[in-house]
Protein backbone atom coordinates (compact mmCIF):
# COMPACT_ATOMS: atom_id res chain seq x y z
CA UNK A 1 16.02 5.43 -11.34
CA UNK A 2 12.57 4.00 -10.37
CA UNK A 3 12.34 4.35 -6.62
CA UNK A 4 9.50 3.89 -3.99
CA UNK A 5 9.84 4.52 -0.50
CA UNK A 6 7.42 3.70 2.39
CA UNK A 7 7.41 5.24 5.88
CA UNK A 8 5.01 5.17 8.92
CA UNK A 9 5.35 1.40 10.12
CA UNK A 10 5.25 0.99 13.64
CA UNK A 11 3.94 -0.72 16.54
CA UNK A 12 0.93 -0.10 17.40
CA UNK A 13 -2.64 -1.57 19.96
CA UNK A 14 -4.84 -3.35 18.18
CA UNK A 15 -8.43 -1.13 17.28
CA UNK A 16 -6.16 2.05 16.57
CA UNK A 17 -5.03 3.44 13.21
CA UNK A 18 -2.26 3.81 11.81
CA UNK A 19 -1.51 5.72 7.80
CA UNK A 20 1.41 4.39 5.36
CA UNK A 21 2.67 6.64 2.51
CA UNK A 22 4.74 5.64 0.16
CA UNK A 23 6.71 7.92 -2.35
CA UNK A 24 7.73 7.47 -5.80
CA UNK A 25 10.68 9.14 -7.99
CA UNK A 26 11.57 8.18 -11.21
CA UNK A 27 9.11 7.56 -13.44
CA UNK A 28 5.77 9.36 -14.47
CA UNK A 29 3.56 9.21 -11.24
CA UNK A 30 0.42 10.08 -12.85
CA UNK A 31 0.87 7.11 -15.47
CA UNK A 32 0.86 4.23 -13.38
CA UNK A 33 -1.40 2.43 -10.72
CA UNK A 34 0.39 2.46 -7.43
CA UNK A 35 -1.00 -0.26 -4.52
CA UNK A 36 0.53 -2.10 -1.43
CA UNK A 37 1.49 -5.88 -0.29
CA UNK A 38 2.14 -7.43 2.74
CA UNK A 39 4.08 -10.46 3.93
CA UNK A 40 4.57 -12.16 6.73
CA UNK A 41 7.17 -14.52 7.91
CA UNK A 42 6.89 -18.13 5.48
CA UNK A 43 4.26 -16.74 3.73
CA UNK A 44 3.70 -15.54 0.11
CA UNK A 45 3.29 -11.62 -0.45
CA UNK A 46 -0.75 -11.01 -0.40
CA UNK A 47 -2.51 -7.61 -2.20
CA UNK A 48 -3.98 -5.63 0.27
CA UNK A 49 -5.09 -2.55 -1.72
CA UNK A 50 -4.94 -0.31 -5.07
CA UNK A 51 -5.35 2.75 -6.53
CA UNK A 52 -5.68 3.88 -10.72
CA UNK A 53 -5.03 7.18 -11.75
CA UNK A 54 -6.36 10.05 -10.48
CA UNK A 55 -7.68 7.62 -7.82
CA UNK A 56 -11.21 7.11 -8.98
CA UNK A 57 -10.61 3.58 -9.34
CA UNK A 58 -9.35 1.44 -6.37
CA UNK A 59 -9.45 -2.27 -5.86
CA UNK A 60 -8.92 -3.93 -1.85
CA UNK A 61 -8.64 -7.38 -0.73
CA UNK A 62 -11.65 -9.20 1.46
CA UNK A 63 -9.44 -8.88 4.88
CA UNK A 64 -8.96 -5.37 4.70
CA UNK A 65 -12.15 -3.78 2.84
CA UNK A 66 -13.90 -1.80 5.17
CA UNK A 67 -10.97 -0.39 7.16
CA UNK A 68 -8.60 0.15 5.35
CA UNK A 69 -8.50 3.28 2.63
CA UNK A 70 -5.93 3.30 -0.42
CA UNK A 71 -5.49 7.35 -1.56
CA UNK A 72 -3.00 9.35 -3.54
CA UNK A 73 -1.38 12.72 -3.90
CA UNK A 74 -0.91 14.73 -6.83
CA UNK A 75 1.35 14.61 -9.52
CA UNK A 76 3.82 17.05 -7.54
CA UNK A 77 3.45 15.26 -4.37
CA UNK A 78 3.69 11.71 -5.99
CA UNK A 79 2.61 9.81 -2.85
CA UNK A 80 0.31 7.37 -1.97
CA UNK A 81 -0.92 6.68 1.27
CA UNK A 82 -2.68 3.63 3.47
CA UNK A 83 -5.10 4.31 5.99
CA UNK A 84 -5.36 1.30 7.96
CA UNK A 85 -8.41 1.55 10.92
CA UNK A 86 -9.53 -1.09 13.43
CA UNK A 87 -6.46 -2.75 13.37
CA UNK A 88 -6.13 -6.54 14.12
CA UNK A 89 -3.16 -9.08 15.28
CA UNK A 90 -3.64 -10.36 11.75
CA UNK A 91 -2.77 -7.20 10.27
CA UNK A 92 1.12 -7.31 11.66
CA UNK A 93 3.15 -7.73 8.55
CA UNK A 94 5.51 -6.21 6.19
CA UNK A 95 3.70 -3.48 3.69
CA UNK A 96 5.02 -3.14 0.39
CA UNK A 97 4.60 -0.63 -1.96
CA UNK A 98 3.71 -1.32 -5.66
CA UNK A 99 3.27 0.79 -9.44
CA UNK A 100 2.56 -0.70 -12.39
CA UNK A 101 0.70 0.79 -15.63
CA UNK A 102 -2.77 0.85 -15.40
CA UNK A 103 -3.77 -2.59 -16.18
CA UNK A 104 -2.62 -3.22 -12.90
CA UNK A 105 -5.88 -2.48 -11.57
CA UNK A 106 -7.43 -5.38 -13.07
CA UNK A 107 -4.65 -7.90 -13.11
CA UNK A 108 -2.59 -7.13 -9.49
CA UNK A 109 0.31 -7.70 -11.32
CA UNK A 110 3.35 -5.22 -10.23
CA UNK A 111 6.71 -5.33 -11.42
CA UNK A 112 7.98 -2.38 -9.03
CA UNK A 113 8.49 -2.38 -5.07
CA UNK A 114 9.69 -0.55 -2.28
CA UNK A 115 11.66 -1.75 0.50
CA UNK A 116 9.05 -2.55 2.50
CA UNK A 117 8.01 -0.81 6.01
CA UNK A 118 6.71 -3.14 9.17
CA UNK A 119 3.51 -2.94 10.63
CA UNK A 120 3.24 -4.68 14.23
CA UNK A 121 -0.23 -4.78 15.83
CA UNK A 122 -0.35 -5.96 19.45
CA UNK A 123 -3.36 -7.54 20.85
């Protein structure tokens, strides 16, 4: 069964840092590109960041580039983390985690989530 989990949500003061990870089971880790969405209340789900495999290839959107950092494990470890830094108010959502195959990269088209972890970022 194709499974991704996220962890590490939290509430935290705006300016500090805060790391997502995200593990997969279920399907062949290495094979697919692996990113993260976020969504707030009435809105639509918005990219936020990606990552090919081995991780030599990563895409992020405007809002985030610059601090925020997309990075994966191994094969054995099958996780991939966010590293979110200097964050704002605007940042507070719900993160999702994504895999698709590699085109994903290019097209930001996923077809597999997680659950979804929350992010709150008091100003």
């Amino acid at each position: 069964q194709v499974q991704l989990s996220e962890s590490g949500g939290g509430v935290v003061q705006a300016g500090t840092s805060l790391t997502l990870s995200c593990t997969a089971s279920g399907f062949a880790f290495s094979s697919y590109t692996m990113g993260w969405f976020r969504q707030t209340p009435g809105q639509e789900r918005e990219f936020v960041a990606a990552i090919d495999w081995p991780g030599t290839g990563t895409a992020y959107s405007d809002s985030v580039k610059g601090r925020f950092n997309i990075s994966r494990d191994s094969d054995t470890k099958r996780t991939v983390y966010l590293k979110m830094n200097n964050l704002e108010a605007e940042d507070t959502a719900m993160y999702f985690c994504v895999a698709d195959v590699p085109s994903a990269l290019r097209t930001l088209e996923f077809r597999t989530w997680g659950q979804g972890t929350q992010v709150t970022v008091s100003s």
